[in-house]
Every structure is written in structure tokens, then in C-alpha cells.
Protein backbone atom coordinates (compact mmCIF):
# COMPACT_ATOMS: atom_id res chain seq x y z
CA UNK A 1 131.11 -31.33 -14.56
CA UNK A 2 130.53 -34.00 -12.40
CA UNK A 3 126.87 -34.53 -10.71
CA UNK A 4 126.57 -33.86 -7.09
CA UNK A 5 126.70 -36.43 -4.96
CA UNK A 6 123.33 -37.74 -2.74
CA UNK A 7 124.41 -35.87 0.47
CA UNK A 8 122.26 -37.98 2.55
CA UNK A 9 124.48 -41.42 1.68
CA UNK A 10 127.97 -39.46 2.45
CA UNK A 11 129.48 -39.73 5.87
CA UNK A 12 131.19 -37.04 7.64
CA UNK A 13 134.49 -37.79 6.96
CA UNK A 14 133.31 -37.65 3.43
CA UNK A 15 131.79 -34.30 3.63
CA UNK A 16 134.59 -32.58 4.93
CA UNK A 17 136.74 -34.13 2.14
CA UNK A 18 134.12 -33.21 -0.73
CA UNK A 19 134.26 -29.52 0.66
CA UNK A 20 138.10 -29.17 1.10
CA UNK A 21 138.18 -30.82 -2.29
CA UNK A 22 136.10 -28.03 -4.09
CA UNK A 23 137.56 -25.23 -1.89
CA UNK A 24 141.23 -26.27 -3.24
CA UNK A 25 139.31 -26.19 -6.92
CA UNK A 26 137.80 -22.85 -6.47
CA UNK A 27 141.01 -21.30 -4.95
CA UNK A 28 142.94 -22.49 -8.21
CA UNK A 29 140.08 -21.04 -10.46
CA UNK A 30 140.42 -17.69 -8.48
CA UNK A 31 144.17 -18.04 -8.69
CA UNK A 32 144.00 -18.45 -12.54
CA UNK A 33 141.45 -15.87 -12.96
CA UNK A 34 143.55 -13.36 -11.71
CA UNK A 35 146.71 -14.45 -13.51
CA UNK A 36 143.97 -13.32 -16.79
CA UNK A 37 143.07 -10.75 -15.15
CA UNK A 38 146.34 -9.21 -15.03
CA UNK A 39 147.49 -10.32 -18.38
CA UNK A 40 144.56 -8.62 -19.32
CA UNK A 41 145.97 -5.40 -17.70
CA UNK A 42 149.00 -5.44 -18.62
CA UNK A 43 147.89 -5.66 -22.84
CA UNK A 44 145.34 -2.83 -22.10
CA UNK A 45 148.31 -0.49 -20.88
CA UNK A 46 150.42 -1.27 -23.54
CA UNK A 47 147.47 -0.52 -26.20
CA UNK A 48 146.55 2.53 -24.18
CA UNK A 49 150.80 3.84 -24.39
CA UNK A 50 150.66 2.75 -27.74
CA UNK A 51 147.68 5.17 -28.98
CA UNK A 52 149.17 8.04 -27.19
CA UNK A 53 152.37 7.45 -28.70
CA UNK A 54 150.09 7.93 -32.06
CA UNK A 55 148.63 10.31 -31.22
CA UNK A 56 150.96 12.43 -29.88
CA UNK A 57 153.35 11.73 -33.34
CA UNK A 58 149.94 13.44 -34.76
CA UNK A 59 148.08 10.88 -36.11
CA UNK A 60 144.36 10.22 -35.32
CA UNK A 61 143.66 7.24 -32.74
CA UNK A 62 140.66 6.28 -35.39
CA UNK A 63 141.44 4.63 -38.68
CA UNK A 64 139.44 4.69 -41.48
CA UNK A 65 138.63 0.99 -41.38
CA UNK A 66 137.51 1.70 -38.17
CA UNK A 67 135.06 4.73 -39.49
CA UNK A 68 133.65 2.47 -42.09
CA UNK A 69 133.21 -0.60 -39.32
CA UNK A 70 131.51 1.94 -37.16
CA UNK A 71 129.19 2.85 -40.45
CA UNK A 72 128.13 -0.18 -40.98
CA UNK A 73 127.32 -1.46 -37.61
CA UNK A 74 125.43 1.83 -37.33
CA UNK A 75 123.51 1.48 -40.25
CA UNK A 76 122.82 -1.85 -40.24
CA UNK A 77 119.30 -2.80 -38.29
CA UNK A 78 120.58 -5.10 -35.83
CA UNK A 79 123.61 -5.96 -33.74
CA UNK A 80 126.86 -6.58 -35.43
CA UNK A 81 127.08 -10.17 -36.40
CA UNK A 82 129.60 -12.13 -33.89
CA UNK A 83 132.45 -13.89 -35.72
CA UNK A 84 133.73 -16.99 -34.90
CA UNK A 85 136.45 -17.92 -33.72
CA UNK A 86 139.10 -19.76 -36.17
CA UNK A 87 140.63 -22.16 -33.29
């Protein structure tokens, strides 16, 4: 991120520039965010169709590696350990 300028030494003209500038940028963050956002959506519904398709064909929306997760994370003393990311 770039450092903020010394308002003080900027001009008007530049001001207004600097501000329209990071408008634009926040308006394309907000625009991306809710691109994600309904990405996001959209898996969440198909996950959601997908475990009442299971469960309505009778089987249980919990697996049994998900019993045994669920075990240890309650057992254990702390929080669950956060795994990285293989990127």
C-alpha cells in the first residue's frame, strides 16, 4: 500500500484527483467483493441441494470422518490446529 501523501503540500486540483482516484479503487473493491460474495452463494446452495438430496435418498448428512473430526477437536484442549494452505 502506498503511504499517504503530506496533505498540506497537495493543491486542490490534486486533492480532488487523489479522492476520485481512491473512490474509483474502492468502488472496484466493492464491485469484486460482491462478485465473491455471490459466488459464495451460489456454492452454498448447491451444497445445501446437495445434502438434501442425501438425505432424502436416506443417508445421514454426517459422515463418520466427520464424527471422528468432531471427536477430536472436542477432546483435544485447545482450538483445532489451522492448516495451511498448499498454494
Amino acid at each position: 500500500m502506498d503511504s499517504f501523501p503530506d496533505l498540506a503540500t497537495l493543491s486542490d486540483q490534486e486533492l480532488k484527483n487523489l479522492i476520485r482516484d481512491l473512490v474509483k479503487e474502492e468502488n472496484e473493491v466493492s464491485y469484486r467483493r460482491r462478485i465473491l460474495h455471490g459466488h459464495i452463494d451460489i456454492l452454498r446452495a448447491e451444497l445445501v441441494a446437495r445434502l438434501r438430496k442425501s438425505v432424502d435418498a436416506g443417508e445421514s448428512p454426517i459422515s463418520e470422518a466427520d464424527v471422528h473430526r468432531l471427536t477430536e477437536v472436542l477432546a483435544a484442549k485447545g482450538s483445532p490446529p489451522v492448516e495451511a494452505d498448499d498454494d
